[in-house]
Protein backbone atom coordinates (compact mmCIF):
# COMPACT_ATOMS: atom_id res chain seq x y z
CA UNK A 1 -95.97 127.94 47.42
CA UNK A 2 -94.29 131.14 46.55
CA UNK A 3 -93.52 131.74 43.41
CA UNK A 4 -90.79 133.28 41.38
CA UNK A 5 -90.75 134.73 37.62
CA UNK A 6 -87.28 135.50 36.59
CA UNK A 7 -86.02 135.41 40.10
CA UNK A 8 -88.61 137.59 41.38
CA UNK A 9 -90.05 136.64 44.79
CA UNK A 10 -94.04 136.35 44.60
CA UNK A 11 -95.36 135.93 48.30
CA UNK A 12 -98.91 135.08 48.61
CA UNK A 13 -101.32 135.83 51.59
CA UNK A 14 -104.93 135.40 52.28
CA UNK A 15 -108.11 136.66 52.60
CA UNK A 16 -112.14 134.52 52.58
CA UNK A 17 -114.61 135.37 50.01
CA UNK A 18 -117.96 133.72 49.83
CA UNK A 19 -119.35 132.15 46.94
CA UNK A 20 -120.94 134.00 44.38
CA UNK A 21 -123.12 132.58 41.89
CA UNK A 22 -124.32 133.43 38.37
CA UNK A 23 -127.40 131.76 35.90
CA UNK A 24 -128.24 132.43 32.47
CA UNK A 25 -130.72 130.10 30.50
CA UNK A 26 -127.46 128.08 29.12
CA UNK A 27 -125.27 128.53 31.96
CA UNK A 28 -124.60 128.45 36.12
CA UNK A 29 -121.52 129.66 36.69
CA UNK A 30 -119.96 129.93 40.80
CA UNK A 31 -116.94 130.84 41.94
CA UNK A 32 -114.99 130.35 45.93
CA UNK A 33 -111.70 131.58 47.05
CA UNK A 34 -110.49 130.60 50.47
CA UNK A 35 -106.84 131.79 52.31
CA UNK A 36 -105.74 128.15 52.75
CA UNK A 37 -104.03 127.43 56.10
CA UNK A 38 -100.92 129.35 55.93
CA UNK A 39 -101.28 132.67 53.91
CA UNK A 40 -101.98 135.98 55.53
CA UNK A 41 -103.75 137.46 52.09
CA UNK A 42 -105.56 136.13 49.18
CA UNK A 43 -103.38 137.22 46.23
CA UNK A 44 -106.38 135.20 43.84
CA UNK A 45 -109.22 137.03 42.37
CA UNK A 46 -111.92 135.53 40.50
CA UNK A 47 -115.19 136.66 38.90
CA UNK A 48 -117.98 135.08 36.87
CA UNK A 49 -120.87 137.07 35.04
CA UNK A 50 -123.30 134.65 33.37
CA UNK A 51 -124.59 137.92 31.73
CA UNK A 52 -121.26 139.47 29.98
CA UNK A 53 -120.36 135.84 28.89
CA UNK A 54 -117.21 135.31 31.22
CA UNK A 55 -115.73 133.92 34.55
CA UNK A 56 -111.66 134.24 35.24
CA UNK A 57 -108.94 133.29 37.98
CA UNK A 58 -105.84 134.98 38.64
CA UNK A 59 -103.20 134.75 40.87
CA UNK A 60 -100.85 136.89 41.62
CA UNK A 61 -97.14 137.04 42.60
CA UNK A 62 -94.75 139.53 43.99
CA UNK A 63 -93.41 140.93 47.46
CA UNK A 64 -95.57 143.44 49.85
CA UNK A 65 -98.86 143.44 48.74
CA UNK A 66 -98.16 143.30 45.08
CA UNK A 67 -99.43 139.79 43.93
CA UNK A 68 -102.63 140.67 45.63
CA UNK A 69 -102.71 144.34 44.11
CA UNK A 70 -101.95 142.63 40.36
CA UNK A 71 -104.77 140.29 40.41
CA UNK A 72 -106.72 143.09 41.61
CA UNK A 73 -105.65 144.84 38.39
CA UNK A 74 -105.89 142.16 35.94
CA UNK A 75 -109.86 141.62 37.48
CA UNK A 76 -110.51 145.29 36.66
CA UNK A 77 -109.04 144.80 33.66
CA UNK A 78 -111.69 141.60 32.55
CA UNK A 79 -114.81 143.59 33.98
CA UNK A 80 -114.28 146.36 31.72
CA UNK A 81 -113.45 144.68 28.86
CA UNK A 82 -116.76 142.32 28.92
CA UNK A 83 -118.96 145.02 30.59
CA UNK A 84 -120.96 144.96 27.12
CA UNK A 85 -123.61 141.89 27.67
CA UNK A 86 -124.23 141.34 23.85
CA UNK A 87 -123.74 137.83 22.42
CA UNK A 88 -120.72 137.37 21.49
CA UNK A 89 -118.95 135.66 18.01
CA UNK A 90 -116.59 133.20 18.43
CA UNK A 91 -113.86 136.25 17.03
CA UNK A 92 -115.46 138.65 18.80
CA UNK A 93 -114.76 136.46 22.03
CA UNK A 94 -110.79 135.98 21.00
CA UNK A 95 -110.65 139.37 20.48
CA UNK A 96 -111.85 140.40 23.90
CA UNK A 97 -110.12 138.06 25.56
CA UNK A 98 -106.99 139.03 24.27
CA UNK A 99 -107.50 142.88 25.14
CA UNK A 100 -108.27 141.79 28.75
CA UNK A 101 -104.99 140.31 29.03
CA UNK A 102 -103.71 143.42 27.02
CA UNK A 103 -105.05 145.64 28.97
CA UNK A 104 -104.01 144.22 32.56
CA UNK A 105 -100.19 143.58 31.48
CA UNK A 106 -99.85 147.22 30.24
CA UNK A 107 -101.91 148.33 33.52
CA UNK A 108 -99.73 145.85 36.17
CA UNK A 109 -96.71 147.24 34.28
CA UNK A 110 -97.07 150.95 34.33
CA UNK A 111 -98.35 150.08 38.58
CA UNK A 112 -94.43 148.99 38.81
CA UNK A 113 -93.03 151.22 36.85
CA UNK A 114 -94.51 154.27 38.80
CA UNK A 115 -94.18 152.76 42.32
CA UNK A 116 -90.76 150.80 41.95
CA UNK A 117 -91.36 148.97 45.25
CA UNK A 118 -93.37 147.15 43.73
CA UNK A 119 -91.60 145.97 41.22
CA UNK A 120 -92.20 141.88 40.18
CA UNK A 121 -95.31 141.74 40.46
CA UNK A 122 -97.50 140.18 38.08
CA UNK A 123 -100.41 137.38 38.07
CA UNK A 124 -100.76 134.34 36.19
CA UNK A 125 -104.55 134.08 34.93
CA UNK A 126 -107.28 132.41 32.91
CA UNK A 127 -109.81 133.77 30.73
CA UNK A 128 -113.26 131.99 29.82
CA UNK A 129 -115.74 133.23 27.58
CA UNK A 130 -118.87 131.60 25.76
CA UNK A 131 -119.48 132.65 22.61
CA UNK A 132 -123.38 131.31 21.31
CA UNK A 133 -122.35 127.52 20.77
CA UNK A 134 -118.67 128.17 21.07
CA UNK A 135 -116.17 129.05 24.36
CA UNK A 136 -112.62 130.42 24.21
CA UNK A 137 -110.28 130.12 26.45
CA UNK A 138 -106.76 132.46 27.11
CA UNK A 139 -104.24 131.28 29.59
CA UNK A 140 -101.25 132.80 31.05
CA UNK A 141 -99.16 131.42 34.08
CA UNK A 142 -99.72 127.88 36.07
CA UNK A 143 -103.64 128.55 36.65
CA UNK A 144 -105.21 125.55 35.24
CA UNK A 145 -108.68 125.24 32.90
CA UNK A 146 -110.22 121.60 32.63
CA UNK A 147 -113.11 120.55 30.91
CA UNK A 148 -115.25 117.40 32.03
CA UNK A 149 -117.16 116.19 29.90
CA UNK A 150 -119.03 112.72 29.32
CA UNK A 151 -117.04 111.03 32.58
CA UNK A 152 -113.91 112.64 31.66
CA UNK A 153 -111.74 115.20 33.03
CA UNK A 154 -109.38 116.78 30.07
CA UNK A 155 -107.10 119.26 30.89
CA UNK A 156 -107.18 122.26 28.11
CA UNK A 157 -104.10 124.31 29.39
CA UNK A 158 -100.03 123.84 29.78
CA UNK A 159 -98.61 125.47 32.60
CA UNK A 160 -95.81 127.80 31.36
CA UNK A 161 -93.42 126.73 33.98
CA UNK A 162 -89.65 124.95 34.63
CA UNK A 163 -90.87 122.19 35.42
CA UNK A 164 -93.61 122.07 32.91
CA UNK A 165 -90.76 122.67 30.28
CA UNK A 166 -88.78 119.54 31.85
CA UNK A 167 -91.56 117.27 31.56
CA UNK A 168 -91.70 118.46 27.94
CA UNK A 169 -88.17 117.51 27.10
CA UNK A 170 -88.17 114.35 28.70
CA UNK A 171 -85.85 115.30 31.88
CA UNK A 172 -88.63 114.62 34.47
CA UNK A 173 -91.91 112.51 34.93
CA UNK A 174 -95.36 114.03 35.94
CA UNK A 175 -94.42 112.52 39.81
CA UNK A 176 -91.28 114.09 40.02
CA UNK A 177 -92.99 117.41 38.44
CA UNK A 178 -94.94 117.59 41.29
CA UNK A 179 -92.47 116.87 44.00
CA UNK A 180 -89.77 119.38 42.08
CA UNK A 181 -88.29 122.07 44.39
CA UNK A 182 -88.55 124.07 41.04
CA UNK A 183 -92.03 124.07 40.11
CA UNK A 184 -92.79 127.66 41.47
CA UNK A 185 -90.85 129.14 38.85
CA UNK A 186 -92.66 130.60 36.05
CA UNK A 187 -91.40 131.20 32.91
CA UNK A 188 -94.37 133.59 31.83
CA UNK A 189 -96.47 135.73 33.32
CA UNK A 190 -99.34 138.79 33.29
CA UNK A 191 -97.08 142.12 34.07
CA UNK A 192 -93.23 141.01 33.99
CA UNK A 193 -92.76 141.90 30.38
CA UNK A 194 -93.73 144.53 27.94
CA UNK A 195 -94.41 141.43 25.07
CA UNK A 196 -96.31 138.60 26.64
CA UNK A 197 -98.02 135.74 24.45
CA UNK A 198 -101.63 134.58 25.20
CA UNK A 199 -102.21 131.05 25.09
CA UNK A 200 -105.87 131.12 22.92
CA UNK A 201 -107.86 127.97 22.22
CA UNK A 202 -111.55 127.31 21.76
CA UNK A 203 -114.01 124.45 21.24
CA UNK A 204 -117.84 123.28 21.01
CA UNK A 205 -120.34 123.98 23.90
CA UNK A 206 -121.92 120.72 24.85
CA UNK A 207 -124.48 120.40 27.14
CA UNK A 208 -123.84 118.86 30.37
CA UNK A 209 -119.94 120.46 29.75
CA UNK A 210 -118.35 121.51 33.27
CA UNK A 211 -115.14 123.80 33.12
CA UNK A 212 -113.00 124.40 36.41
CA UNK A 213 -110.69 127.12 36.02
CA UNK A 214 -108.20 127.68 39.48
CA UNK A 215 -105.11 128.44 40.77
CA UNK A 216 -102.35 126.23 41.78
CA UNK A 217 -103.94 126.61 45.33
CA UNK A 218 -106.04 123.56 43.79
CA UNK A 219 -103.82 121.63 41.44
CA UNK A 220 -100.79 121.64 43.54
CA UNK A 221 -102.16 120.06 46.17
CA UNK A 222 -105.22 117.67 45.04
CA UNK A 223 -104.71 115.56 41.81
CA UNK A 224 -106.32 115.70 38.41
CA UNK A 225 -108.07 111.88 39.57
CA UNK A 226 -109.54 112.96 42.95
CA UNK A 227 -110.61 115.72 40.76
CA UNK A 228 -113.00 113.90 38.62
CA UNK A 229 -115.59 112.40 41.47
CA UNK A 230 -116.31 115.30 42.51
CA UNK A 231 -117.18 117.41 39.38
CA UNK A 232 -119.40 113.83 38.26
CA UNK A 233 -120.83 114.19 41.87
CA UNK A 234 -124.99 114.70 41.33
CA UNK A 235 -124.71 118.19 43.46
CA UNK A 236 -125.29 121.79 42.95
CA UNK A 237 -122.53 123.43 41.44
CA UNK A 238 -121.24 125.72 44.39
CA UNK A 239 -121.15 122.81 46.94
CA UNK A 240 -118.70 121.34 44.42
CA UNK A 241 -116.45 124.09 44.69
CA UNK A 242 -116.94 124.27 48.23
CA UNK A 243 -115.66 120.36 48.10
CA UNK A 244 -112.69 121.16 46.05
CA UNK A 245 -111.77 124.19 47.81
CA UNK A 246 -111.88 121.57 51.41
CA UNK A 247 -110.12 119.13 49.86
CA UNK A 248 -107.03 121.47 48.81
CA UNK A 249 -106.96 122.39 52.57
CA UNK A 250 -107.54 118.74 53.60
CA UNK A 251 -104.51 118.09 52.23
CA UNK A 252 -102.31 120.70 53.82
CA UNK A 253 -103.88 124.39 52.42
CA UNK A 254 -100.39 125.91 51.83
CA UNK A 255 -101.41 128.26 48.92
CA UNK A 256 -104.55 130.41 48.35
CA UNK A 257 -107.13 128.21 46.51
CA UNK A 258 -109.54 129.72 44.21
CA UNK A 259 -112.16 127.92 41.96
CA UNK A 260 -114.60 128.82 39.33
CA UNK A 261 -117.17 126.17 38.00
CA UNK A 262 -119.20 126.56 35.15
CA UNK A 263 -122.00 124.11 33.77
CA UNK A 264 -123.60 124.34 30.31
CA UNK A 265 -127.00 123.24 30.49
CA UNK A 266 -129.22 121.30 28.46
C-alpha cells in the first residue's frame, strides 16, 4: 500500500534480491526481499553482518524513485556506521544505533533539499544490534521487530501511525486497524523532518531467541498468529524467510516484502 507522511505520496515498486546469509559463533542471521505481485521497484533494503553486530530493514516512501533512493541512503548510512567489527557495549550499541538513524535523516534530507523533485521522501526503518549478552533495538516508521522466544511471538515495536494512534485512544480495535483506509499514513518517519525521535529499547540475549525485523510488505498482509508456526518450524533459518516472504504473496503480494531473521544460538 502506498503510503503517505504528512500528505506526501510514497509509491513503492519492486525489484528481487536473493537471500543472503550471515554466521558468527552466537549468531545466523538471513535476510530476503521480494517485489510482491504488484510493484514495479523494491523501495526495501535490508542488510545483516553477523560480523559488525547488525541486520536492518527499511522501507521507503515517496514519488519517482525516491522511496527506493531513501532506503538506499538510510542502508549506506547503517554500513558505515557499524563498519568497525569490535564487540560492542550495550551503550556503545545505543549510541551507534542512534547515529545511523542520525546520519541517514540528515543525508535523505539534504538528497531533497538539493534535488526538490524529490521532495517527501523518506523511509521508515529498524535497527538491530547485539551487544555481548545484550541487543538494542531503534525503530522508526511501521517496520515491525518481533522476538520469539520459548513458543512465543512478542512484538517489541509500535508502529508510529494513524491508525496505530486510534487503537491507542480507544477509537478503533486491532480488526478495524487493519481494514482502516487510513493505515498508510505515517505520523513519523526517517527524512521528513529536521528533529525526528528514535524509538530505543534493549533486552537479554537468550539462546534459542529468533528476531524478525520487516516491512509492512509482511505484517500487512499475514498476521502476527500465522506468524508464529513458522518461526517454531524445525528449519534452516533462510527457508523460513523464504516461507514468510510466500506467504505475504500468497495472500495477495500488494507491497514489497522484506524479512530479516536472526537466531541466537546456544
Amino acid at each position: 500500500m502506498d503510503k503517505y507522511f504528512l500528505s506526501s505520496l510514497a509509491s513503492k515498486h519492486c525489484t528481487d534480491y536473493n537471500n543472503t546469509m550471515e554466521k558468527s559463533t552466537r549468531l545466523i542471521i538471513c535476510s530476503k526481499t521480494d517485489t510482491g505481485l504488484r510493484r514495479r521497484n523494491n523501495e526495501d533494503a535490508c542488510a545483516v553482518n553477523a560480523a559488525c553486530h547488525f541486520c536492518m530493514v527499511a522501507d521507503g516512501m515517496g514519488g519517482q524513485a525516491g522511496g527506493e533512493l531513501a532506503s538506499a541512503l538510510f542502508l549506506d548510512a547503517v554500513t558505515l556506521i557499524f563498519q568497525d567489527q569490535s564487540e560492542l557495549t550495550e551503550e556503545q550499541g545505543s549510541s551507534r544505533v542512534k547515529a545511523a538513524f542520525d546520519l541517514a535523516n540528515t543525508r535523505i534530507l539534504a538528497y531533497a533539499e538539493a534535488n526538490p523533485s524529490f521532495a517527501g521522501m523518506g523511509c521508515t526503518a529498524e535497527i538491530l544490534t547485539f551487544c555481548r549478552d545484550r541487543f538494542v533495538l531503534g525503530h522508526v516508521g511501521d517496520s515491525r521487530t518481533y522476538l520469539f522466544r520459548d513458543g512465543n511471538l512478542r512484538l517489541l515495536t509500535k508502529d508510529h501511525s494513524l491508525v496505530e494512534s486510534q487503537v491507542e485512544q480507544g477509537l478503533l480495535s486491532r480488526q478495524e486497524a487493519r481494514n482502516s483506509r487510513f493505515q498508510n499514513i505515517l505520523l513519523r518517519a526517517v527524512g521528513t523532518s529536521e528533529k525526528m525521535d528514535v524509538d530505543l529499547s534493549c533486552g537479554d540475549l537468550h539462546p534459542g531467541d529468533i528476531f524478525l525485523l520487516c516491512s509492512d510488505g509482511l505484517h500487512g498482509m499475514v498476521a502476527d498468529h500465522e506468524m508464529q508456526p513458522v518461526l517454531a518450524f524445525d528449519a534452516p533459518l533462510d527457508l523460513k524467510a523464504e516461507m514468510l516472504v510466500n506467504m505475504a504473496n500468497d495472500a495477495g503480494g500488494k507491497d514489497n516484502v522484506t524479512v530479516v531473521l536472526a537466531h541466537v544460538q546456544a
